[in-house]
Each structure stands twice: as structure tokens, then as C-alpha cells.
C-alpha atoms as a PDB file:
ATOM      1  CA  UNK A   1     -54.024 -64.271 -69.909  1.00  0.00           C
ATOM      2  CA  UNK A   2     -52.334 -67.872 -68.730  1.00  0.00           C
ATOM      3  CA  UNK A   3     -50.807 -69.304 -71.790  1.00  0.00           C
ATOM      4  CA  UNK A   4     -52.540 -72.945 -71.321  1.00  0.00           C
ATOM      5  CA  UNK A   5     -55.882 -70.510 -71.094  1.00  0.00           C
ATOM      6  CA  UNK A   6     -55.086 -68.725 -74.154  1.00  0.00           C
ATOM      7  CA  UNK A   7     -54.486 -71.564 -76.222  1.00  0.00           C
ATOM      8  CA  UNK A   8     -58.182 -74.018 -74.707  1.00  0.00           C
ATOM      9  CA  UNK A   9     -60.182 -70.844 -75.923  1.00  0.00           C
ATOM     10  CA  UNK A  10     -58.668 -69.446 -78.940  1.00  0.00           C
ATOM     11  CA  UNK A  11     -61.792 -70.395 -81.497  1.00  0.00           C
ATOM     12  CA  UNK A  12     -61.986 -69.967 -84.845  1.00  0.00           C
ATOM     13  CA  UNK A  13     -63.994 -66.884 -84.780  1.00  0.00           C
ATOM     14  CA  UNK A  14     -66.113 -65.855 -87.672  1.00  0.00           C
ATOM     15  CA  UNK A  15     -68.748 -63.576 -86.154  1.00  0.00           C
ATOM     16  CA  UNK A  16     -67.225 -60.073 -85.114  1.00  0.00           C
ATOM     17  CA  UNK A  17     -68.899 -56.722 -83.867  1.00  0.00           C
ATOM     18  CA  UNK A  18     -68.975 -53.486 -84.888  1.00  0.00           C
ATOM     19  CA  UNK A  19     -65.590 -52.412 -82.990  1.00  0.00           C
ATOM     20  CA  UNK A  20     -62.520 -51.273 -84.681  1.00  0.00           C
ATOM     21  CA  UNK A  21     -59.192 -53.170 -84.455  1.00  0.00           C
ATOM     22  CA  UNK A  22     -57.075 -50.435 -83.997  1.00  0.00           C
ATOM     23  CA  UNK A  23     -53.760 -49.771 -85.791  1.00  0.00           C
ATOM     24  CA  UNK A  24     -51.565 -49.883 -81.955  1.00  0.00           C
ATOM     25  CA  UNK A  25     -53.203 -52.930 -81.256  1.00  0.00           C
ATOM     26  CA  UNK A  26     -52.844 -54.908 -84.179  1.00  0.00           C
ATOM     27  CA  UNK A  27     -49.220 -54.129 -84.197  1.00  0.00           C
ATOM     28  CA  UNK A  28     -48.442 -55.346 -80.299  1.00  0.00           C
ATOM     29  CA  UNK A  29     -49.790 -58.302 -81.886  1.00  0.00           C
ATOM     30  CA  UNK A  30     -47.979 -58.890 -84.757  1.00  0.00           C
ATOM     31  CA  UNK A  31     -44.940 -57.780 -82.585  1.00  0.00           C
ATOM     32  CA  UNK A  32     -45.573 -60.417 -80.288  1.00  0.00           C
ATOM     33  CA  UNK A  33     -46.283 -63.394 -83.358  1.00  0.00           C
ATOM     34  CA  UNK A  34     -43.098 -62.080 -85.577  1.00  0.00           C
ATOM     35  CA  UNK A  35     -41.420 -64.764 -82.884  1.00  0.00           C
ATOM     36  CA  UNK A  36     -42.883 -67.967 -84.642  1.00  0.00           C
ATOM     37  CA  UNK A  37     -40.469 -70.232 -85.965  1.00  0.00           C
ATOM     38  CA  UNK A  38     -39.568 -70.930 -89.127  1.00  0.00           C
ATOM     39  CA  UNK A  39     -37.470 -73.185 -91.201  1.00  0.00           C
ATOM     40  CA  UNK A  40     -33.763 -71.935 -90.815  1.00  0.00           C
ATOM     41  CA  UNK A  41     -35.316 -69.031 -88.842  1.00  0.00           C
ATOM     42  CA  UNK A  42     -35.426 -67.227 -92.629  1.00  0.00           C
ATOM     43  CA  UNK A  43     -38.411 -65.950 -91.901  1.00  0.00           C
ATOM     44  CA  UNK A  44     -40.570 -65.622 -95.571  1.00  0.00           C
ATOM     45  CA  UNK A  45     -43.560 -64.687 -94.561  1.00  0.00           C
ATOM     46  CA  UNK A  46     -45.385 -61.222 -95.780  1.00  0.00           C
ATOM     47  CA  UNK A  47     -48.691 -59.852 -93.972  1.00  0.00           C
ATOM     48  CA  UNK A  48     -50.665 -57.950 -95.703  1.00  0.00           C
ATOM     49  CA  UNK A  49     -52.746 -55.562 -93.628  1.00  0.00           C
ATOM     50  CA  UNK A  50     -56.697 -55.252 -95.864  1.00  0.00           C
ATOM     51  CA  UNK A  51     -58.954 -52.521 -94.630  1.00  0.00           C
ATOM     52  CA  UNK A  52     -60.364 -51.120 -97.804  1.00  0.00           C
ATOM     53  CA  UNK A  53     -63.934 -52.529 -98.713  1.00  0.00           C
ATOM     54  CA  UNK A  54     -63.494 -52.500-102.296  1.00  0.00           C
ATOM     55  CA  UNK A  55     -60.490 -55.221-101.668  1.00  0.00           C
ATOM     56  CA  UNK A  56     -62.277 -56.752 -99.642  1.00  0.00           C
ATOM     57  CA  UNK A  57     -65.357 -57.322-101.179  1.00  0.00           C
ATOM     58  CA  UNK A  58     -62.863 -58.409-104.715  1.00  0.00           C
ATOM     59  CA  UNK A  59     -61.659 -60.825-102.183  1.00  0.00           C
ATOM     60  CA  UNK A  60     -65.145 -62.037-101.627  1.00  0.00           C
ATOM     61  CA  UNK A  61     -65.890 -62.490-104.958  1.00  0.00           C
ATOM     62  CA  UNK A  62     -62.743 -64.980-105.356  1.00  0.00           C
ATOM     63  CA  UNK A  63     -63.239 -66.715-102.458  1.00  0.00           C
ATOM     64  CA  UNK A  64     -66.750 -67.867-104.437  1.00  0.00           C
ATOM     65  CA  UNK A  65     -64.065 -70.707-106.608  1.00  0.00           C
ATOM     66  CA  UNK A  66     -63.526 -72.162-103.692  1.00  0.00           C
ATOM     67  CA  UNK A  67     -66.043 -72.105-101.473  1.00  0.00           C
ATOM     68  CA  UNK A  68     -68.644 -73.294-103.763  1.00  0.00           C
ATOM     69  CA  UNK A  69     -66.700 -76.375-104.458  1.00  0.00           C
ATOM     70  CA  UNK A  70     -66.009 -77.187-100.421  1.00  0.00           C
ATOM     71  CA  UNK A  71     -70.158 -76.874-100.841  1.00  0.00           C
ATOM     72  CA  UNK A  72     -71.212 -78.832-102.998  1.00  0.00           C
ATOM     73  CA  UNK A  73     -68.072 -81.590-102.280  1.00  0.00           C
ATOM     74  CA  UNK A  74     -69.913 -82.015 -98.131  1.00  0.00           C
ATOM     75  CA  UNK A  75     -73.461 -81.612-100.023  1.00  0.00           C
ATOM     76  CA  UNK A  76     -72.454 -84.915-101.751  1.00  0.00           C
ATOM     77  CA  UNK A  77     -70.808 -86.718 -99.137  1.00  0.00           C
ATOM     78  CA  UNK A  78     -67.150 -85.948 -99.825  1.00  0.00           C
ATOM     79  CA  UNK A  79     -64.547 -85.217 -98.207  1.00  0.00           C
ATOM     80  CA  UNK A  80     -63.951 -81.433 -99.840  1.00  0.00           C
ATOM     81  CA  UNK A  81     -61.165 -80.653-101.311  1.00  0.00           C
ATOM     82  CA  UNK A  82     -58.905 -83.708-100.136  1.00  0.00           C
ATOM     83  CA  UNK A  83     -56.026 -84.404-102.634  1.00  0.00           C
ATOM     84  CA  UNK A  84     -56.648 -88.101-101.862  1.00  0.00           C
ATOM     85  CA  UNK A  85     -60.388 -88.941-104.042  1.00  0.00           C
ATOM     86  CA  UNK A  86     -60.829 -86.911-106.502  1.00  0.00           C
ATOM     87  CA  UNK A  87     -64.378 -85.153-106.265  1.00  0.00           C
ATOM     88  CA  UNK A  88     -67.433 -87.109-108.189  1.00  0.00           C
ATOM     89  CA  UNK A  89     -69.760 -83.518-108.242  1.00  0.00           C
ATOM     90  CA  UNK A  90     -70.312 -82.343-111.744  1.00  0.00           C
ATOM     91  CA  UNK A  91     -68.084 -78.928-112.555  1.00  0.00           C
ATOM     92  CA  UNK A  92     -72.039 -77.827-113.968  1.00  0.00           C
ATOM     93  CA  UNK A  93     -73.484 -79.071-110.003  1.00  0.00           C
ATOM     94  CA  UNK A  94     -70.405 -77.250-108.653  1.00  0.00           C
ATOM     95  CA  UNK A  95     -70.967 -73.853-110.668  1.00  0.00           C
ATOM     96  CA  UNK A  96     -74.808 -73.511-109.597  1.00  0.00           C
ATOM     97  CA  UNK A  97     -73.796 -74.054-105.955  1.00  0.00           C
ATOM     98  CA  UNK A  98     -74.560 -70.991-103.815  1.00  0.00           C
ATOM     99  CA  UNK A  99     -71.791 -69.740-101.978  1.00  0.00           C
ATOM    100  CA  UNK A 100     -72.764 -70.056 -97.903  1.00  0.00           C
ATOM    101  CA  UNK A 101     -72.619 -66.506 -95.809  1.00  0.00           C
ATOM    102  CA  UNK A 102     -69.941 -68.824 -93.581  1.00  0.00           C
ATOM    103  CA  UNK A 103     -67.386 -67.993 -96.525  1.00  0.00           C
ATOM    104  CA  UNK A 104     -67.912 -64.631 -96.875  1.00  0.00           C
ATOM    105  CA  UNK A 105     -69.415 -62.839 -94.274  1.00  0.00           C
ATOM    106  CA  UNK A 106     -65.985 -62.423 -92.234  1.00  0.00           C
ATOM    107  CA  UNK A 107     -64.324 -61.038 -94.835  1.00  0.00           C
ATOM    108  CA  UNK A 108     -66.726 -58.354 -94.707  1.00  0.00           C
ATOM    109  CA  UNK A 109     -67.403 -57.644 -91.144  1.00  0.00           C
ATOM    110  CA  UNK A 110     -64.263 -58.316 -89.300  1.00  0.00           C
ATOM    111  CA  UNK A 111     -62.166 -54.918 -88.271  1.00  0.00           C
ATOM    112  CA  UNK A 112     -59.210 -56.114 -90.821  1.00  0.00           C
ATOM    113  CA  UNK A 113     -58.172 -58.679 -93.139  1.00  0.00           C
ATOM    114  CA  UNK A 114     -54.804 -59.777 -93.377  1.00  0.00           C
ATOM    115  CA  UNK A 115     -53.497 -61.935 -96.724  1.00  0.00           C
ATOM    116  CA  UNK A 116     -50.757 -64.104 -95.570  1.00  0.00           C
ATOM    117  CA  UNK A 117     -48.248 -64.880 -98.431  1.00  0.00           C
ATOM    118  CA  UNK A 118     -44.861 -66.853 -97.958  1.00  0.00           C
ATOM    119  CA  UNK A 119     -41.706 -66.796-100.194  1.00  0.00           C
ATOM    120  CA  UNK A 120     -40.976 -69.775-101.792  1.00  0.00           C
ATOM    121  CA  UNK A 121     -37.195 -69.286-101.892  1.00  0.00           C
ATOM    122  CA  UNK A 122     -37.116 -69.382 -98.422  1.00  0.00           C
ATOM    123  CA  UNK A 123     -39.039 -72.444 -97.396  1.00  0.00           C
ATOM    124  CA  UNK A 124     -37.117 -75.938 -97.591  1.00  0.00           C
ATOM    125  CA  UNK A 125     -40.163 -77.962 -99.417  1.00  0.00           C
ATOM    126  CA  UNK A 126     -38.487 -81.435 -98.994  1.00  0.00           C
ATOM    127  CA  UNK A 127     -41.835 -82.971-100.012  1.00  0.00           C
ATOM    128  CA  UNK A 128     -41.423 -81.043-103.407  1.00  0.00           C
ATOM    129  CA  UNK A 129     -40.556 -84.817-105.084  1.00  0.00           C
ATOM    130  CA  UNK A 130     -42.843 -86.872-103.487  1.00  0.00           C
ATOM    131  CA  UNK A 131     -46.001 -88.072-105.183  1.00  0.00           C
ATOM    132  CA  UNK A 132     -48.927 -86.392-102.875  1.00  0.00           C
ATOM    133  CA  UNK A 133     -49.543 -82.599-102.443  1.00  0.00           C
ATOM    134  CA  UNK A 134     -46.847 -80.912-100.528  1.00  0.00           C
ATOM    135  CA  UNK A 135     -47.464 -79.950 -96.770  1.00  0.00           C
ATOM    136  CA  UNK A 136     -43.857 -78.985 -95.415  1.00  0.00           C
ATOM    137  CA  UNK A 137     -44.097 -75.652 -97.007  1.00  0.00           C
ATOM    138  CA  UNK A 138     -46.873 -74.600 -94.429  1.00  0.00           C
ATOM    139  CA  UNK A 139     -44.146 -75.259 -91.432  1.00  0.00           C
ATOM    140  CA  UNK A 140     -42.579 -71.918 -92.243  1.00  0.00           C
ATOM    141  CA  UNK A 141     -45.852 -69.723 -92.297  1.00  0.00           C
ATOM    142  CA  UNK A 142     -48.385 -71.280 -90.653  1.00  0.00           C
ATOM    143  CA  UNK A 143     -47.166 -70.906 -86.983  1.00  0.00           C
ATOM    144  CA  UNK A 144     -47.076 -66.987 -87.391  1.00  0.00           C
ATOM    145  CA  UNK A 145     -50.589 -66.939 -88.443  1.00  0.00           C
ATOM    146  CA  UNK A 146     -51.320 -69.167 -84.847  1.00  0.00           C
ATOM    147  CA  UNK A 147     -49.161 -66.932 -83.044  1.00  0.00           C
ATOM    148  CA  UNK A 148     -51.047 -64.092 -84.417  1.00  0.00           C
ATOM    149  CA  UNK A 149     -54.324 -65.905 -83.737  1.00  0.00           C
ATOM    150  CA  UNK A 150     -52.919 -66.592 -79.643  1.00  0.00           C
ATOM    151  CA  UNK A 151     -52.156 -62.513 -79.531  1.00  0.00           C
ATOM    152  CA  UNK A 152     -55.368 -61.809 -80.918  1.00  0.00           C
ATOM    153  CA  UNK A 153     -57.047 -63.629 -78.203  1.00  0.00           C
ATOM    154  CA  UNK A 154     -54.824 -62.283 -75.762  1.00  0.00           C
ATOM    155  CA  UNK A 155     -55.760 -58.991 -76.900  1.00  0.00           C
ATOM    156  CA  UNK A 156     -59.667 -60.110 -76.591  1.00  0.00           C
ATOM    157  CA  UNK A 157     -59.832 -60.093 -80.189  1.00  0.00           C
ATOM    158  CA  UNK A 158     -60.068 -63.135 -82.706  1.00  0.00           C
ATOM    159  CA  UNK A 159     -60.180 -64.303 -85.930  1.00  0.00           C
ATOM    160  CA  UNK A 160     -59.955 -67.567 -87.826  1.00  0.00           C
ATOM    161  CA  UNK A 161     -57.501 -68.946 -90.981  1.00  0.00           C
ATOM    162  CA  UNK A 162     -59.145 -68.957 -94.085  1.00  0.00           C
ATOM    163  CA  UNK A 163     -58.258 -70.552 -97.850  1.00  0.00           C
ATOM    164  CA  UNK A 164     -61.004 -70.673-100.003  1.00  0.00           C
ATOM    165  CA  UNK A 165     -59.472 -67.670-101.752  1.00  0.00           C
ATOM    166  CA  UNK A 166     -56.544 -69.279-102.407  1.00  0.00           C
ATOM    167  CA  UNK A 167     -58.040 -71.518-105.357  1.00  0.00           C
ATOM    168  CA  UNK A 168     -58.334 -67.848-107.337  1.00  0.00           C
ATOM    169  CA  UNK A 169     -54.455 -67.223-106.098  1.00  0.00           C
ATOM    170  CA  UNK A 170     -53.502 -65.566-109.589  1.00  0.00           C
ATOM    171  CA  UNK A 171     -56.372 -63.164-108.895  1.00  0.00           C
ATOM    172  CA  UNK A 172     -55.662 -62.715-105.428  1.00  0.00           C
ATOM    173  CA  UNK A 173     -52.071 -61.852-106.635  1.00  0.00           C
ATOM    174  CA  UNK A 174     -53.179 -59.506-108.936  1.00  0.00           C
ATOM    175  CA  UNK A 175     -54.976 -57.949-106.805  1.00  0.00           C
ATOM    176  CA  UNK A 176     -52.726 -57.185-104.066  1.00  0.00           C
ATOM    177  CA  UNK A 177     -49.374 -56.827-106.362  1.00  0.00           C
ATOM    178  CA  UNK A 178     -48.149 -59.775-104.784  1.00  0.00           C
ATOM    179  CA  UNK A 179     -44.637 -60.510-106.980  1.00  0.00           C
ATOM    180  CA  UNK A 180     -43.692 -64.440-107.853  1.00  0.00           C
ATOM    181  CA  UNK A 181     -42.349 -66.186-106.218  1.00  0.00           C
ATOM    182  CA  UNK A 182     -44.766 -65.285-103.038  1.00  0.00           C
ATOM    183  CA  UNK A 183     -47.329 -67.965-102.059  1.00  0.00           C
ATOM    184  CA  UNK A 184     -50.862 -66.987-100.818  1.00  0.00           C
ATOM    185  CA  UNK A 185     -51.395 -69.164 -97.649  1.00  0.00           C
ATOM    186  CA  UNK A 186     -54.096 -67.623 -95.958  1.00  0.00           C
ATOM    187  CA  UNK A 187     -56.575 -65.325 -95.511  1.00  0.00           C
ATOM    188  CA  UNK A 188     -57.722 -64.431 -91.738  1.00  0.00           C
ATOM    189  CA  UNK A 189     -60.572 -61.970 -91.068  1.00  0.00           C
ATOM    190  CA  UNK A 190     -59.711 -60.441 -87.640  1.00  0.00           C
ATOM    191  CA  UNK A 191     -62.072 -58.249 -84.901  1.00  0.00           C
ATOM    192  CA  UNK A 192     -63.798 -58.453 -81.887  1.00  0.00           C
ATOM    193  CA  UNK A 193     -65.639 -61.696 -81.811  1.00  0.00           C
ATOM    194  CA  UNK A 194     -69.542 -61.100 -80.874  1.00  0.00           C
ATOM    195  CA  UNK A 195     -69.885 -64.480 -78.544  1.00  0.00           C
ATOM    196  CA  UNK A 196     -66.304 -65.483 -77.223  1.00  0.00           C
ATOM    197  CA  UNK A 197     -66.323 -69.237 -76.684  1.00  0.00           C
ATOM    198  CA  UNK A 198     -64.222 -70.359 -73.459  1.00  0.00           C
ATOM    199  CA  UNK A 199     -64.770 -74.186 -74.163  1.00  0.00           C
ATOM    200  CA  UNK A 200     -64.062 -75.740 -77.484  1.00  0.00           C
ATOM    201  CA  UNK A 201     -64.875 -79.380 -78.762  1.00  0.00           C
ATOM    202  CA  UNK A 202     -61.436 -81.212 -79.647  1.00  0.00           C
ATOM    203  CA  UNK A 203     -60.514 -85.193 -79.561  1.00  0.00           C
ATOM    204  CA  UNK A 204     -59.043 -86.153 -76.648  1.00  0.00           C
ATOM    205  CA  UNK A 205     -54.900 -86.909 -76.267  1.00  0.00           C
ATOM    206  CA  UNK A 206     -55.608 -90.433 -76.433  1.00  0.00           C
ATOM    207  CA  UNK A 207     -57.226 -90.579 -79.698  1.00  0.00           C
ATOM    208  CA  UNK A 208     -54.679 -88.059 -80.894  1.00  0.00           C
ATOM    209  CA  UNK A 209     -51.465 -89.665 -80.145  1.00  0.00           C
ATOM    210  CA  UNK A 210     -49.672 -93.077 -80.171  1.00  0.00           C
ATOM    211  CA  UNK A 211     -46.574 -94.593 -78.785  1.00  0.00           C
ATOM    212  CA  UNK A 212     -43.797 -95.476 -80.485  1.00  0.00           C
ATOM    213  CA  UNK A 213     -45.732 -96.345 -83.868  1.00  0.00           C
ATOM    214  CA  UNK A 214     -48.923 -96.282 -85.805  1.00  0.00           C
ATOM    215  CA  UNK A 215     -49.941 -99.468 -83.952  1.00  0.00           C
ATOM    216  CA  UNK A 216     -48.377 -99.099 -80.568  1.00  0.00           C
ATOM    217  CA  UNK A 217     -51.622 -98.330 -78.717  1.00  0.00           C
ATOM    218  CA  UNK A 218     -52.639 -94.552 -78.086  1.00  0.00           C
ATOM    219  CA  UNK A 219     -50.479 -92.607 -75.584  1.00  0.00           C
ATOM    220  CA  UNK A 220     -52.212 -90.972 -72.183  1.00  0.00           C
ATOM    221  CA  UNK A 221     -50.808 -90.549 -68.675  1.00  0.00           C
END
């Protein structure tokens, strides 16, 4: 496919058929996304590659922390999981929450789940001081897991990033004998997507970018 193509209609795909994702074609594309930068090219990120149901369905179960909090969070208005307001649900509202099929379902039905885990040693957090929850970490990791996502569609597969897991990381950890100082930062369920979506909602350029600073008008052509 034409790269501009690939990247309008890569979705975040959560619906997947019955077909396999087969060993030879996962790796062409993880060959392909090992290319993703990272910070001082050091390149900390570990895939782990999840067929067996019994992990998966444990990884279910964990994702229930945070999923059930996202829930309840949009139930009441908020905006879930933000690091900004702190959430005004009641832990006992949060708890009796019923986790949505959204959350869980992919895990399940997708071909294979790969747990995305970066070590911390190698990332440069220079946010680690400031007062807010740090970001720069992801700038290490995170464009692998779109690379993989852009090779998936390539290969007319798909899948989408998930976190909700990563509230239970300990768990997920123990689980998967991840050692310290590894970071979980994702979980994406990947397969054949049932409906492949060739037009996707985003804001336009204009409402995504301004010139020269935060009130210098938005930037177009």
C-alpha cells in the first residue's frame, strides 16, 4: 500500500475474525517496525508475543482495574483517568461498575496479543522532576507499537493500543516474568479486522496546529 494510504486508514481495530495471524507474518511485521526511533537509538523496548488463552484471559481479568474506572469516570462526566482532576466517583461506585465487552473482548478474539514493555534504563525521562505525570518516556516505545500498527495494516491486518491493564502492572509483571526495571506500556490485541474502515474521523490541520506560538493563529496552507 501508498504510505499516505496506510497511515488515513490504519483504525484502531477492536473487532477481528476468526483467521489466524500467522507466525511468518507477524514477524515481516515486526521486522519492518524494529526501525522506529528511539531516544539515542538504544532501543528498550521488549514484545511479548501472547497466544495462550489462559494468559490471556488472566490478562482480562486485570484489565477489569482499569477499565471499570475509565467507566464509571465518562458515566459521571469526567474526563477518565486524566492526571489533571482528580476523579469525584466513589472507589464503592467504581468497584460495582461492570466492565464493558469494548475492554475485553479483543483480548480474547484477536489472532495474538502482544505486551509491550520498555526498559527504564534506557529511556532519557527528562520530565522525571517535573511536577505532572511523566510523558517523555513513551517517545522511546510508543513509535514501535505505531510502526507495528502501519505493518499490520499493510499486511491487511490490525489491531489497536491498549492500557487498561497497565493499572494491575505488578500483576501483569508477574504474570509474564517481566524483570524490574521493565515498564508495561501497552497491550495491543492484533488479527484480521472483521469491517476494515478506509475513512476515519480526525480534527482537521487547522485546529491541530499553530504558528509560531500558542496564540499565533492556527497554521493551514
Amino acid at each position: 500500500m501508498e504510505l499516505y494510504e496506510v497511515m488515513r486508514t490504519t483504525a484502531a481495530v477492536r473487532e477481528f475474525t476468526a483467521d489466524p495471524l500467522p507466525d511468518e507474518v507477524l514477524a515481516r511485521i515486526l521486522e519492518n517496525a524494529r526501525f522506529a526511533p528511539s531516544g539515542g537509538n538504544r532501543q528498550g523496548a521488549q514484545i511479548l508475543v501472547v497466544r495462550d488463552r489462559e494468559t490471556r484471559e488472566r490478562l482480562v481479568e486485570l484489565t477489569a482495574t482499569g477499565a471499570r474506572r475509565y467507566t464509571a469516570q465518562v458515566v459521571a462526566g469526567e474526563g477518565p483517568w486524566n492526571s489533571v482532576t482528580p476523579t469525584a466517583v466513589p472507589a464503592e461506585q467504581i468497584a460495582a461498575t461492570d466492565v464493558l465487552p469494548h475492554f475485553t473482548e479483543p483480548l480474547r478474539n484477536a489472532a495474538v496479543v502482544l505486551v509491550v514493555c520498555v526498559d527504564l534504563r534506557l529511556v532519557a525521562s527528562v520530565d522525571q522532576d517535573l511536577d505532572r505525570v511523566g510523558v517523555i518516556s513513551g517517545a522511546s516505545v510508543y513509535p514501535l507499537v505505531w510502526n507495528i500498527l502501519l505493518a499490520a495494516r499493510n499486511e491487511g491486518f490490525g489491531g489497536t493500543i491498549t492500557t487498561m491493564a497497565v493499572a494491575e502492572e505488578p500483576a501483569v509483571k508477574e504474570l509474564l516474568g517481566v524483570p524490574d526495571p521493565y515498564a508495561v506500556a501497552c497491550v495491543v490485541p492484533m488479527g484480521k479486522p472483521v469491517k476494515q474502515l478506509t475513512k476515519l474521523r480526525r480534527v482537521e490541520v487547522a485546529d491541530l496546529a499553530r504558528r509560531e506560538n500558542w496564540d499565533g493563529g492556527p497554521f493551514d496552507a
